[in-house]
PDB file of N, CA and C in Angstrom:
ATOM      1  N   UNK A   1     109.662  93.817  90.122  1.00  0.00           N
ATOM      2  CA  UNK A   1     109.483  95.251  90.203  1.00  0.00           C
ATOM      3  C   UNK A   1     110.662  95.858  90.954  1.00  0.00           C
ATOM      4  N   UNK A   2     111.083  96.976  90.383  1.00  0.00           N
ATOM      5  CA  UNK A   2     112.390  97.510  91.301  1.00  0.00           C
ATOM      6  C   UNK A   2     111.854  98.505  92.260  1.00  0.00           C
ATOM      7  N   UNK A   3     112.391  98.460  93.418  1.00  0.00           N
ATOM      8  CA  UNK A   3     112.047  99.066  94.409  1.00  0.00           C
ATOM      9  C   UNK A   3     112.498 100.741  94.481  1.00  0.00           C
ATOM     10  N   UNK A   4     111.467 101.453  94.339  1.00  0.00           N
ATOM     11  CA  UNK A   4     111.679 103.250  94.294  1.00  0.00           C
ATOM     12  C   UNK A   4     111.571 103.464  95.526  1.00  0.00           C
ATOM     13  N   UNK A   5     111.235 103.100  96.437  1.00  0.00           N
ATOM     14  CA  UNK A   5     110.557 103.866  97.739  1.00  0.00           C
ATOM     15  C   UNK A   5     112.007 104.001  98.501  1.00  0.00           C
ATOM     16  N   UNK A   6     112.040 104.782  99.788  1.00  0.00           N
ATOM     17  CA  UNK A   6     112.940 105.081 100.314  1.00  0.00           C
ATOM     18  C   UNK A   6     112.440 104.553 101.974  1.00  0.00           C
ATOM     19  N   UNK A   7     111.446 104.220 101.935  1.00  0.00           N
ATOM     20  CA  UNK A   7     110.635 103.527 103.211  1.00  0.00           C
ATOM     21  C   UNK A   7     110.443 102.481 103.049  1.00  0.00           C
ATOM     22  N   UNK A   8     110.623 101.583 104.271  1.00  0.00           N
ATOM     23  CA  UNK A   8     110.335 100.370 103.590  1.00  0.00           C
ATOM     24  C   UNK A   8     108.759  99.800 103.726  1.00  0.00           C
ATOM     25  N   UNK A   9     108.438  98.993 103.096  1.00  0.00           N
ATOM     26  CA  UNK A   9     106.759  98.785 102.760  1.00  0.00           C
ATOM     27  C   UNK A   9     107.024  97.498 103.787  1.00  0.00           C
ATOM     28  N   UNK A  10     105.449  97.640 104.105  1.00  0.00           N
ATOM     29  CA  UNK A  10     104.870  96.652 105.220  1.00  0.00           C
ATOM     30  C   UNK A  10     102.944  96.548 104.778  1.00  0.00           C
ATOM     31  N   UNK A  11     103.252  94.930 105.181  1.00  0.00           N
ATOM     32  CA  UNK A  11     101.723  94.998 104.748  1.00  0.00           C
ATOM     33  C   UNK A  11     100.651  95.621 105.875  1.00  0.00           C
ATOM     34  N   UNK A  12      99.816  95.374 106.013  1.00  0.00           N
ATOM     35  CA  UNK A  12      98.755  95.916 106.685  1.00  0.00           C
ATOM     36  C   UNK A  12      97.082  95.567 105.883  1.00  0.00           C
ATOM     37  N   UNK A  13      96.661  95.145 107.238  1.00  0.00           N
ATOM     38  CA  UNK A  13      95.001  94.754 106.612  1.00  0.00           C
ATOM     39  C   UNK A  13      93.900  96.336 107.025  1.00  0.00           C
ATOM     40  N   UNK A  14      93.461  96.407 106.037  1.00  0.00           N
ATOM     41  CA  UNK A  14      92.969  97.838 106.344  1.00  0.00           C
ATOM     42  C   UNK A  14      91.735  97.901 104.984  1.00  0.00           C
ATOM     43  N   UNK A  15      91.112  98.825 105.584  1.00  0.00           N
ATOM     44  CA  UNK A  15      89.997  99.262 104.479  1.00  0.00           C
ATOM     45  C   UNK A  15      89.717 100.797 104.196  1.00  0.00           C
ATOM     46  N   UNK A  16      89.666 101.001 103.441  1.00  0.00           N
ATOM     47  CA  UNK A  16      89.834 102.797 102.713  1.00  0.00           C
ATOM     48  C   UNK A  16      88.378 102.999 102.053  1.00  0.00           C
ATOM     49  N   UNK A  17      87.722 104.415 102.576  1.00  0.00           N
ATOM     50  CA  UNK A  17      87.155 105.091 102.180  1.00  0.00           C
ATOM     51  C   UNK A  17      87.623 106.468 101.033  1.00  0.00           C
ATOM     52  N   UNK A  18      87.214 106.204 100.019  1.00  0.00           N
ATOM     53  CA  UNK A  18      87.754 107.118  98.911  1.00  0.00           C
ATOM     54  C   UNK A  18      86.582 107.962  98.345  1.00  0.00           C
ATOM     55  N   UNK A  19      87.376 109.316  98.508  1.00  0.00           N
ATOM     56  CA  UNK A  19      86.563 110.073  97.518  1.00  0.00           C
ATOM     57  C   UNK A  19      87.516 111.156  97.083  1.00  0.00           C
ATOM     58  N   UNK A  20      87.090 111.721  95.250  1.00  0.00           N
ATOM     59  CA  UNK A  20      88.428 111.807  95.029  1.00  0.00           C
ATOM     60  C   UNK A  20      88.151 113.682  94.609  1.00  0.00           C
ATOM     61  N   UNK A  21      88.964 113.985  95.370  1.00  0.00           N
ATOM     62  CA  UNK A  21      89.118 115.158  95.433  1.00  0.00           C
ATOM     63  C   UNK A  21      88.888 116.355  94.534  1.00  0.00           C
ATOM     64  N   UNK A  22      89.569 116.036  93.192  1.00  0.00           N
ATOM     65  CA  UNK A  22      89.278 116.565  91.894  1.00  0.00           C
ATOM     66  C   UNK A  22      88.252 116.374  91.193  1.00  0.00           C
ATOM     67  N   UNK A  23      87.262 115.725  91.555  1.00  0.00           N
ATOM     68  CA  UNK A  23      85.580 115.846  91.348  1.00  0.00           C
ATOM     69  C   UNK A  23      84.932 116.495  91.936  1.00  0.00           C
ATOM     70  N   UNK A  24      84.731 117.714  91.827  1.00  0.00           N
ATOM     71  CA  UNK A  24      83.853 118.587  93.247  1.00  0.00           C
ATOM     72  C   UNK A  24      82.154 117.768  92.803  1.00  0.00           C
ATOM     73  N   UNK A  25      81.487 117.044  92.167  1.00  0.00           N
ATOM     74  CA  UNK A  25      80.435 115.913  92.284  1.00  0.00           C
ATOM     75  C   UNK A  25      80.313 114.711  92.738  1.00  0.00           C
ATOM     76  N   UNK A  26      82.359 114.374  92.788  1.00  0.00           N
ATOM     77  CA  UNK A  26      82.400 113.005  93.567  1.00  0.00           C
ATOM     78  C   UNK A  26      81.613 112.804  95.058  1.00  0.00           C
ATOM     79  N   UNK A  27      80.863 111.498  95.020  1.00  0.00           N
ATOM     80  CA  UNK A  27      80.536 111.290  96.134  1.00  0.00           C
ATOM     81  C   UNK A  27      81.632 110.636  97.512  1.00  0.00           C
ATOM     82  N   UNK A  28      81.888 110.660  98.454  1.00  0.00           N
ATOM     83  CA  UNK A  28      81.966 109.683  99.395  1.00  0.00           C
ATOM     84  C   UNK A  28      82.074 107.878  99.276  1.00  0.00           C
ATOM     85  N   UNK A  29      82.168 107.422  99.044  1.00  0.00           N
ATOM     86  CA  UNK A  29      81.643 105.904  99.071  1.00  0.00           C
ATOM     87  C   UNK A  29      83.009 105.139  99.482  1.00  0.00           C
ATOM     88  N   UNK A  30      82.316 103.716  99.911  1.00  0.00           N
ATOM     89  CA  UNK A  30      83.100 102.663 100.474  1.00  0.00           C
ATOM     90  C   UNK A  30      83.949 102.212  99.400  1.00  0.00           C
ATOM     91  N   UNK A  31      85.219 101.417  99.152  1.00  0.00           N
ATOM     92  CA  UNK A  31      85.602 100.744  97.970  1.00  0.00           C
ATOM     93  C   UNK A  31      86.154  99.430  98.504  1.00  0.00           C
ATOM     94  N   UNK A  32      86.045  99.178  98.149  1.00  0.00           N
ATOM     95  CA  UNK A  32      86.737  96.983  98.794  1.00  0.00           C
ATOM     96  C   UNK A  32      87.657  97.664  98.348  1.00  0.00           C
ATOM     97  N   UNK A  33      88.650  97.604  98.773  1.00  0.00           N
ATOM     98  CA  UNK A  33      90.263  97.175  98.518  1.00  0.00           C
ATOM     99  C   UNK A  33      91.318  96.166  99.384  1.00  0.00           C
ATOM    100  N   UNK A  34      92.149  95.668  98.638  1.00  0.00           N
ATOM    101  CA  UNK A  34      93.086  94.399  99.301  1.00  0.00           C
ATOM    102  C   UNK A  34      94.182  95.567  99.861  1.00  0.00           C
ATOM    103  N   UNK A  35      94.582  96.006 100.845  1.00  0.00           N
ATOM    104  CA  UNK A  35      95.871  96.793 101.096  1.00  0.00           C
ATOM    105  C   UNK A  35      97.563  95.387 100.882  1.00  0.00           C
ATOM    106  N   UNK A  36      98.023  96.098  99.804  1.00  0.00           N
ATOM    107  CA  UNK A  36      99.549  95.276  99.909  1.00  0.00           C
ATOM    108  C   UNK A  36     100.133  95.431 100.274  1.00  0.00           C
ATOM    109  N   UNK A  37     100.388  97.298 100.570  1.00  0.00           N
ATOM    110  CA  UNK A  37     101.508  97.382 101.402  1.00  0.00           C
ATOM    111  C   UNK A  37     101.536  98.737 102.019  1.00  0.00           C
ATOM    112  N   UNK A  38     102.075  99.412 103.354  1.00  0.00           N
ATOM    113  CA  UNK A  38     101.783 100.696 103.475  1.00  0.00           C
ATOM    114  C   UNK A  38     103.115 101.346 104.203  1.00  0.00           C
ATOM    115  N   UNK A  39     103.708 102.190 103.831  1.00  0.00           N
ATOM    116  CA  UNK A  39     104.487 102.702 104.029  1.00  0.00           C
ATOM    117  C   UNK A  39     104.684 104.141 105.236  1.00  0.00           C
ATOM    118  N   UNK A  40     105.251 104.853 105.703  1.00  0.00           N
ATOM    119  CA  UNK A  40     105.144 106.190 106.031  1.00  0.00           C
ATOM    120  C   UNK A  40     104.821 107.418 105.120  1.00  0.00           C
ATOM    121  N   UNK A  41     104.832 106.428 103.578  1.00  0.00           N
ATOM    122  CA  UNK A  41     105.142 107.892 102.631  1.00  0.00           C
ATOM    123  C   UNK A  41     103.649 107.515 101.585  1.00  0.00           C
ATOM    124  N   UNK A  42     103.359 106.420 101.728  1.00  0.00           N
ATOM    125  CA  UNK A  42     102.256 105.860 100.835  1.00  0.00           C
ATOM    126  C   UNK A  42     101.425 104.974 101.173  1.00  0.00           C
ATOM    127  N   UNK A  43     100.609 104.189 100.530  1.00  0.00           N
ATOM    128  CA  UNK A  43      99.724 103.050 100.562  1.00  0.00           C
ATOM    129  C   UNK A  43      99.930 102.033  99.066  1.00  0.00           C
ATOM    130  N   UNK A  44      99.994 101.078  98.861  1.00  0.00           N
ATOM    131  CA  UNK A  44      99.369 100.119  97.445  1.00  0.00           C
ATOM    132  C   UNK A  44      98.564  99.330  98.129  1.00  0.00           C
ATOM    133  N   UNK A  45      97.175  99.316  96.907  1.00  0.00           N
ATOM    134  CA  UNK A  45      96.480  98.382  97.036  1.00  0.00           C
ATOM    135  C   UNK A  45      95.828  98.532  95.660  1.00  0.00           C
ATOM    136  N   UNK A  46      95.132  96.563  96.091  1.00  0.00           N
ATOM    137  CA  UNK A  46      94.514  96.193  94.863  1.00  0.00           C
ATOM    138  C   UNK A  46      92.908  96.708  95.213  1.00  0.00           C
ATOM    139  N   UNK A  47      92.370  96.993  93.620  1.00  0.00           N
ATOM    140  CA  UNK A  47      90.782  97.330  93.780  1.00  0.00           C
ATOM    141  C   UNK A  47      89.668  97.237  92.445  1.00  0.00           C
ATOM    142  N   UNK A  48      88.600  97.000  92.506  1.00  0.00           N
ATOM    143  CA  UNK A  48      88.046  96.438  91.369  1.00  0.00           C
ATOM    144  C   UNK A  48      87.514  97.750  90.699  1.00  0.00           C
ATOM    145  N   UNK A  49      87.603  99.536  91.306  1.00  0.00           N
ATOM    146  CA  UNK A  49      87.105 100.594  90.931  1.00  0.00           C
ATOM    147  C   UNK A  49      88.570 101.526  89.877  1.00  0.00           C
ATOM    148  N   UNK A  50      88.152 101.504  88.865  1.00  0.00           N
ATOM    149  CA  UNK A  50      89.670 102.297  88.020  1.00  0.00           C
ATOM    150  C   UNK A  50      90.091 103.152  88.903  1.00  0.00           C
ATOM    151  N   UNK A  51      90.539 104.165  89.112  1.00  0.00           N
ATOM    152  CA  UNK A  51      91.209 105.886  89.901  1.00  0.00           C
ATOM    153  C   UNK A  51      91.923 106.319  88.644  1.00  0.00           C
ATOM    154  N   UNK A  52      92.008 107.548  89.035  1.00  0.00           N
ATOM    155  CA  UNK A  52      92.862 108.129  87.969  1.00  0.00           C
ATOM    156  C   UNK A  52      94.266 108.598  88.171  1.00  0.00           C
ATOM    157  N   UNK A  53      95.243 108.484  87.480  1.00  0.00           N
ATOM    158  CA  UNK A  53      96.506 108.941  88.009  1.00  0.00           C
ATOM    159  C   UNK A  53      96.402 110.309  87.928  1.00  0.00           C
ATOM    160  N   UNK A  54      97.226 110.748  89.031  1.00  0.00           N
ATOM    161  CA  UNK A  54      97.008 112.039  89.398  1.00  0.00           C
ATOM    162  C   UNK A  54      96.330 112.456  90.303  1.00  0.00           C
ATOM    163  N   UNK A  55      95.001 111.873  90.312  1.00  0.00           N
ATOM    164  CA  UNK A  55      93.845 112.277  91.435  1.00  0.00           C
ATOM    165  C   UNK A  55      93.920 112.230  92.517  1.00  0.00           C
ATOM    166  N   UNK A  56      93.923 112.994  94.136  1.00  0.00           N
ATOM    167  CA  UNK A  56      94.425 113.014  95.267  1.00  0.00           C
ATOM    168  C   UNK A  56      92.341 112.667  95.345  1.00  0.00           C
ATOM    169  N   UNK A  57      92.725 111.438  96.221  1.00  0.00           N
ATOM    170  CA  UNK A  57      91.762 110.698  97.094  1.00  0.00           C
ATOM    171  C   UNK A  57      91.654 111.104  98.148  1.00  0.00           C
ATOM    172  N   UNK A  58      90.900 111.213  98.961  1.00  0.00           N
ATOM    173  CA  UNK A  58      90.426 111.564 100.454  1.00  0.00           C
ATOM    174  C   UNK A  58      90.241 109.927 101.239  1.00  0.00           C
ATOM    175  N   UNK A  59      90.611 109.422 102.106  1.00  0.00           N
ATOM    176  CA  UNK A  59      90.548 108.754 102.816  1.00  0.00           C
ATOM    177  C   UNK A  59      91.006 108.084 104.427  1.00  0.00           C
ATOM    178  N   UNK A  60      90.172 107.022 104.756  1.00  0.00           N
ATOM    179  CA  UNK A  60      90.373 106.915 105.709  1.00  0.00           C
ATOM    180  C   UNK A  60      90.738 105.391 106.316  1.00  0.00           C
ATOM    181  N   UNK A  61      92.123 105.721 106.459  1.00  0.00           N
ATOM    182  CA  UNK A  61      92.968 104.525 107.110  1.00  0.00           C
ATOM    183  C   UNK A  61      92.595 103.704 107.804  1.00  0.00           C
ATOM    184  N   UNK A  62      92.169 102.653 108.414  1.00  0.00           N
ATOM    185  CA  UNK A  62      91.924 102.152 110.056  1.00  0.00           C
ATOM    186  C   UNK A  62      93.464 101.511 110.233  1.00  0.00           C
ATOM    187  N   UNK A  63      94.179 101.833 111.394  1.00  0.00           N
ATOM    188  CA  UNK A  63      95.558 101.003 111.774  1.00  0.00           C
ATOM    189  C   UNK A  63      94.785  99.818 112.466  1.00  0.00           C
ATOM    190  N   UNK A  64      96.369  99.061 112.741  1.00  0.00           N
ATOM    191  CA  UNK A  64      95.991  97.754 113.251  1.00  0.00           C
ATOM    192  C   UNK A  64      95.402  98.473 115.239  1.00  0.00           C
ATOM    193  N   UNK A  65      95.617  99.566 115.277  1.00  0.00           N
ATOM    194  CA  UNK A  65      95.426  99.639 116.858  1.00  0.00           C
ATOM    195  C   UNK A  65      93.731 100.288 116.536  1.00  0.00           C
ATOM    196  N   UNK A  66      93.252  99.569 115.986  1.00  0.00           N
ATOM    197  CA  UNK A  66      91.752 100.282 115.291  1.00  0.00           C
ATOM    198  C   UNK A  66      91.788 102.150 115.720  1.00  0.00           C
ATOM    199  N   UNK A  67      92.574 102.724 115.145  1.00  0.00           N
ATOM    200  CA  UNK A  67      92.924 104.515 115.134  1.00  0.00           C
ATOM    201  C   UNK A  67      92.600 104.323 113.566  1.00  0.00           C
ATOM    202  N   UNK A  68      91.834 105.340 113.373  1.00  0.00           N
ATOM    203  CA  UNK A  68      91.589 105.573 111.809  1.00  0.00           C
ATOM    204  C   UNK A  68      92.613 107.417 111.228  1.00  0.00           C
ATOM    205  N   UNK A  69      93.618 107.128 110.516  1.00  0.00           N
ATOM    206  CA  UNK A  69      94.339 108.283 110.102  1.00  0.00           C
ATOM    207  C   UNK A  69      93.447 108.550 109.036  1.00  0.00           C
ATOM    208  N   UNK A  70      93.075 109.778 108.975  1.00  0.00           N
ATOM    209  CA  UNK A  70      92.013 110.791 107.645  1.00  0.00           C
ATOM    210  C   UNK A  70      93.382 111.354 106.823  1.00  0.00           C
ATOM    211  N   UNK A  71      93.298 110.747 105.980  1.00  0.00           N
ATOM    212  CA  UNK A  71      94.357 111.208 105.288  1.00  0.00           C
ATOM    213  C   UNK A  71      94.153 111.306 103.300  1.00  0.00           C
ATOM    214  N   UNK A  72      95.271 111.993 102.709  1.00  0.00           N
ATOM    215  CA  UNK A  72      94.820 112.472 101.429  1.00  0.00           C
ATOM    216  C   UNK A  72      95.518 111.841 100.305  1.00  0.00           C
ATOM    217  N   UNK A  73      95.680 110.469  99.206  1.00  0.00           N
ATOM    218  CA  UNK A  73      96.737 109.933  98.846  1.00  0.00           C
ATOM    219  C   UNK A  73      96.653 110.613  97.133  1.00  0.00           C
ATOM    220  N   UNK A  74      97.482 110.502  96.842  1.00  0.00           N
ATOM    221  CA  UNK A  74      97.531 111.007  95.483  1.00  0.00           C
ATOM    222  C   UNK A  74      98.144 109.896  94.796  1.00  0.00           C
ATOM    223  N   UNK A  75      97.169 109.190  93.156  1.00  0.00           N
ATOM    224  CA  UNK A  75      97.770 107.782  92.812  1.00  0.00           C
ATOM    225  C   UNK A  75      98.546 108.297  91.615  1.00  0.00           C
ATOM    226  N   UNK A  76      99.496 107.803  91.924  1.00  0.00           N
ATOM    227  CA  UNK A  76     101.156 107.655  91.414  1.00  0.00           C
ATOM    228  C   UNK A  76     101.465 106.513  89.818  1.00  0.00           C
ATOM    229  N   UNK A  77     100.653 105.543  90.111  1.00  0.00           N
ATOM    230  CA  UNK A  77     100.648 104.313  89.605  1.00  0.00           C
ATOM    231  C   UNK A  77      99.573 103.492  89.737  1.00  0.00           C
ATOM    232  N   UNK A  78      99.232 102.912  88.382  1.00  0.00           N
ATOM    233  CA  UNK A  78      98.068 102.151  88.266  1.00  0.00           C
ATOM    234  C   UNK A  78      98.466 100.707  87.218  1.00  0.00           C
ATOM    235  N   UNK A  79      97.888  99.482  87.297  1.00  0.00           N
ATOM    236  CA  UNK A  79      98.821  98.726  86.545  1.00  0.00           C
ATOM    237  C   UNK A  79      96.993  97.605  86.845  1.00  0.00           C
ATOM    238  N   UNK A  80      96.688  97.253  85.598  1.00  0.00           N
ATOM    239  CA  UNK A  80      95.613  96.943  85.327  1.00  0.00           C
ATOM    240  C   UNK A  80      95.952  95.136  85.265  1.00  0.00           C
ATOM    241  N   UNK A  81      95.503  94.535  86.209  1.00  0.00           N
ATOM    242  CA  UNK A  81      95.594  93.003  86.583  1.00  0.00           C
ATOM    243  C   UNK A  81      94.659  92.234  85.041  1.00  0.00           C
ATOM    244  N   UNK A  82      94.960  90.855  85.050  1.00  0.00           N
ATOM    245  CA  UNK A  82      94.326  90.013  83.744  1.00  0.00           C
ATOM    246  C   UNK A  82      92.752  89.666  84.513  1.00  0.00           C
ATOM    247  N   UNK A  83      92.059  89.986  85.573  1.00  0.00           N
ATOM    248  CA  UNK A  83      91.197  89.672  86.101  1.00  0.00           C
ATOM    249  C   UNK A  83      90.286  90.896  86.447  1.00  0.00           C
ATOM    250  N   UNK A  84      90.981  92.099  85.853  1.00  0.00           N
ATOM    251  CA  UNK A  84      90.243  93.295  85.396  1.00  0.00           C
ATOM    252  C   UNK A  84      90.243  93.930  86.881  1.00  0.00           C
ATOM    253  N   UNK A  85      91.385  94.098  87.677  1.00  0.00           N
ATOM    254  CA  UNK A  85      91.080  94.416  89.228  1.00  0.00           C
ATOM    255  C   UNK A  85      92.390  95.919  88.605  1.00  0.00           C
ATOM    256  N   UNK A  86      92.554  97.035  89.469  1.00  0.00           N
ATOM    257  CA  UNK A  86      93.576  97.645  89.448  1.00  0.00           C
ATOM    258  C   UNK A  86      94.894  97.525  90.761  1.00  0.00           C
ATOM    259  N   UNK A  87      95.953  97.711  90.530  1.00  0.00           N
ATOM    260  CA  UNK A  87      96.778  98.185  91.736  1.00  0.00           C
ATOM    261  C   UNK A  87      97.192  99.195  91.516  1.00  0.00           C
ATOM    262  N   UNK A  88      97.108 100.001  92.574  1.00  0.00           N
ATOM    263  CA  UNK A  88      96.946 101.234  92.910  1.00  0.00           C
ATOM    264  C   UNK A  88      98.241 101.385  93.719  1.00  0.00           C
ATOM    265  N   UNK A  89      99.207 102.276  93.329  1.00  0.00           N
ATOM    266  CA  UNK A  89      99.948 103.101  94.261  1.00  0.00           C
ATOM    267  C   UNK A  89      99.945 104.178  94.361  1.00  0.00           C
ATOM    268  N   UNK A  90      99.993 104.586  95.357  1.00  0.00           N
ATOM    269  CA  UNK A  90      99.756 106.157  96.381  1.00  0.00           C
ATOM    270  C   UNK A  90     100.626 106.868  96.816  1.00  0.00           C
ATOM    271  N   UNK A  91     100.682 107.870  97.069  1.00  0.00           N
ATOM    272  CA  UNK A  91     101.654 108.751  98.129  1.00  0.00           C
ATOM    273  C   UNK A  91     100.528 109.582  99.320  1.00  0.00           C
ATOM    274  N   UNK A  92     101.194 109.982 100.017  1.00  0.00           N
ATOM    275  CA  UNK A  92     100.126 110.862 101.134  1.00  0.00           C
ATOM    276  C   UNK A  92     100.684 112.233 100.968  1.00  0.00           C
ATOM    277  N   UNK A  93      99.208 112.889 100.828  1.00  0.00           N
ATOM    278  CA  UNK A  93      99.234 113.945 100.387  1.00  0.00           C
ATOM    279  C   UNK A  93      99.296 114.697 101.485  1.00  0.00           C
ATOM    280  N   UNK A  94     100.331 115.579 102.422  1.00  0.00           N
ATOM    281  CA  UNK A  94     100.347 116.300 103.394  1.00  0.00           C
ATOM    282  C   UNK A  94      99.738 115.546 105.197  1.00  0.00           C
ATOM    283  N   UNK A  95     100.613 114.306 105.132  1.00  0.00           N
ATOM    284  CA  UNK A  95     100.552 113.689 105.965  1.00  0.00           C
ATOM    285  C   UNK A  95     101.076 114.347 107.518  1.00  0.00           C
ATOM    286  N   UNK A  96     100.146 114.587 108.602  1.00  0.00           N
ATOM    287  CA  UNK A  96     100.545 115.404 109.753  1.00  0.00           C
ATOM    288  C   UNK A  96     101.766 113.996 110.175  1.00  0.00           C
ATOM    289  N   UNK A  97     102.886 114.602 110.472  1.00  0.00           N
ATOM    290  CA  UNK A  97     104.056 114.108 111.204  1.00  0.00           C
ATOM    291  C   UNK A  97     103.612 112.646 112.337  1.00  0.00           C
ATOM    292  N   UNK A  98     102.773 113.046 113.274  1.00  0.00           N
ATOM    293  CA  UNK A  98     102.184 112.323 114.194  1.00  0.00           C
ATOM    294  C   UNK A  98     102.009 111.176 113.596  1.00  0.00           C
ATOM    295  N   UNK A  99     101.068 110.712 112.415  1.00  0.00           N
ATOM    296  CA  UNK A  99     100.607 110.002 112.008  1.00  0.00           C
ATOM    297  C   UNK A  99     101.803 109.078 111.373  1.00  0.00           C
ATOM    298  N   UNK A 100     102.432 109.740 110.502  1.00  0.00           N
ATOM    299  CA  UNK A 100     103.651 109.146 109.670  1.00  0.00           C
ATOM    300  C   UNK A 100     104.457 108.289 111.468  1.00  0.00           C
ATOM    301  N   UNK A 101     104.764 108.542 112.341  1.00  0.00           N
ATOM    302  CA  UNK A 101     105.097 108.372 113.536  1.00  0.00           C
ATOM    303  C   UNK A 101     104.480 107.037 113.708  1.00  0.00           C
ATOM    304  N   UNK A 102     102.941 107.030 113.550  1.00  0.00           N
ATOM    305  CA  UNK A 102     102.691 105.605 114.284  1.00  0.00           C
ATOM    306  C   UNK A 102     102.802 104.631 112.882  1.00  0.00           C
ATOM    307  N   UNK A 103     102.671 105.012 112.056  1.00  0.00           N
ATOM    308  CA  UNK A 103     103.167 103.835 110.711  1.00  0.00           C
ATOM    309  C   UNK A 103     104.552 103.589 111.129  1.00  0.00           C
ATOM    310  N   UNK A 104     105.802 104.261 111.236  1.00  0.00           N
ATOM    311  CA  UNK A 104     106.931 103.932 111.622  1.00  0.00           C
ATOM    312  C   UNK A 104     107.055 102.841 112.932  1.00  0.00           C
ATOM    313  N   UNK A 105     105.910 103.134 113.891  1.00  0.00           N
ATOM    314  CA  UNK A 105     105.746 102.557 114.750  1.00  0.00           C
ATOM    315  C   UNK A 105     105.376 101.382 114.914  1.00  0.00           C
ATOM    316  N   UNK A 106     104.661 100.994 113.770  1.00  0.00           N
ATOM    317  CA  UNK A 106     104.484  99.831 113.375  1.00  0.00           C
ATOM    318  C   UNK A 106     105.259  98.795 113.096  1.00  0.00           C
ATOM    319  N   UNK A 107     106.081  99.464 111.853  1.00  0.00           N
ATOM    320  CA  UNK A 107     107.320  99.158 111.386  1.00  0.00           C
ATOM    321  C   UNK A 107     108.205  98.417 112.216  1.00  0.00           C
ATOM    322  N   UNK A 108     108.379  99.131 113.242  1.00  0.00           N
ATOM    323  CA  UNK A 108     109.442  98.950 114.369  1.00  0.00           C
ATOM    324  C   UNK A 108     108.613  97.194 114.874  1.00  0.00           C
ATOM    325  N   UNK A 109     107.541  97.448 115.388  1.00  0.00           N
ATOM    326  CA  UNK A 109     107.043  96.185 115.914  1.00  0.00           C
ATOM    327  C   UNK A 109     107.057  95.372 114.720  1.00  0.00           C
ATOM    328  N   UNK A 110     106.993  95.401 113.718  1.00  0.00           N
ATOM    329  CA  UNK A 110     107.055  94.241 112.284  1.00  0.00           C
ATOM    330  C   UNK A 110     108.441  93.542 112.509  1.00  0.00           C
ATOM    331  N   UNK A 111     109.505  94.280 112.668  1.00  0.00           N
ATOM    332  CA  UNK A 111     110.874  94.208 112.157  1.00  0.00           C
ATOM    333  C   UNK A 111     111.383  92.985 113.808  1.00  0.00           C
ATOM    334  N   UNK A 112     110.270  94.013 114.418  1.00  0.00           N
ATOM    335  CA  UNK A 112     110.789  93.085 116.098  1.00  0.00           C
ATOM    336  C   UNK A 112     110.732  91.708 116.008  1.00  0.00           C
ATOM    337  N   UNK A 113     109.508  91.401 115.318  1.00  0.00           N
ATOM    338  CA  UNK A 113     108.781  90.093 115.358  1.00  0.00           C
ATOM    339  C   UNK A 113     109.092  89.341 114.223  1.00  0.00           C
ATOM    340  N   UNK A 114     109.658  90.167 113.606  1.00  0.00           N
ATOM    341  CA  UNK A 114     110.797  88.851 112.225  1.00  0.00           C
ATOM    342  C   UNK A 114     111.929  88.554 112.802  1.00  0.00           C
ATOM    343  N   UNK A 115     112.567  89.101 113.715  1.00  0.00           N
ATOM    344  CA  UNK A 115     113.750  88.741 114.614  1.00  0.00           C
ATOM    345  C   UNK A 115     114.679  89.535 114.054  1.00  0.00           C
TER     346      UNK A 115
END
């Protein structure tokens, strides 16, 4: 895959609450997802629920410092696995500065600890 992003991706173990915005009937609900990778500017992850491209999701981050960012992703990309799972890539939809800050912050400690 060629790399578009201008941030660099870092994994992160995390679990997302989605509900998707452009359904004013959508409910709330939990979704298993695998997070692959999360950026300052986005999220990918794998998940066994379709999304629709286009659709800005409502959700909620947990970081590794258990801080949960409420934040809004809009999926970009969808690419349908042979085991019937989706991967999902995201962007953040009007991400407050602060927040984008401690993902960078992260970053910084990732990069420390690869040497």
């Amino acid at each position: 895959m060629i790399e578009k992003r201008n941030s660099r991706r870092m994994s992160l173990s995390a679990h997302l609450l989605i509900k998707n915005m452009n359904d004013a009937s959508s409910k709330e609900e939990e979704t298993e997802i695998e997070v692959l990778d999360v950026s300052k500017t986005g999220v990918g992850f794998m998940c066994d629920t379709p999304l629709s491209i286009g659709a800005v999701y409502e959700t909620k981050l947990t970081l590794w410092t258990d801080e949960i960012i409420h934040a809004f992703l809009k999926v970009v990309r969808i690419e349908q696995t042979q085991d019937e799972r989706y991967i999902c890539g995201t962007i953040f939809i009007g991400l407050p500065e602060i927040n984008a800050k401690r993902i960078e912050v992260y970053d910084l400690l990732n990069r420390i600890d690869e040497g």
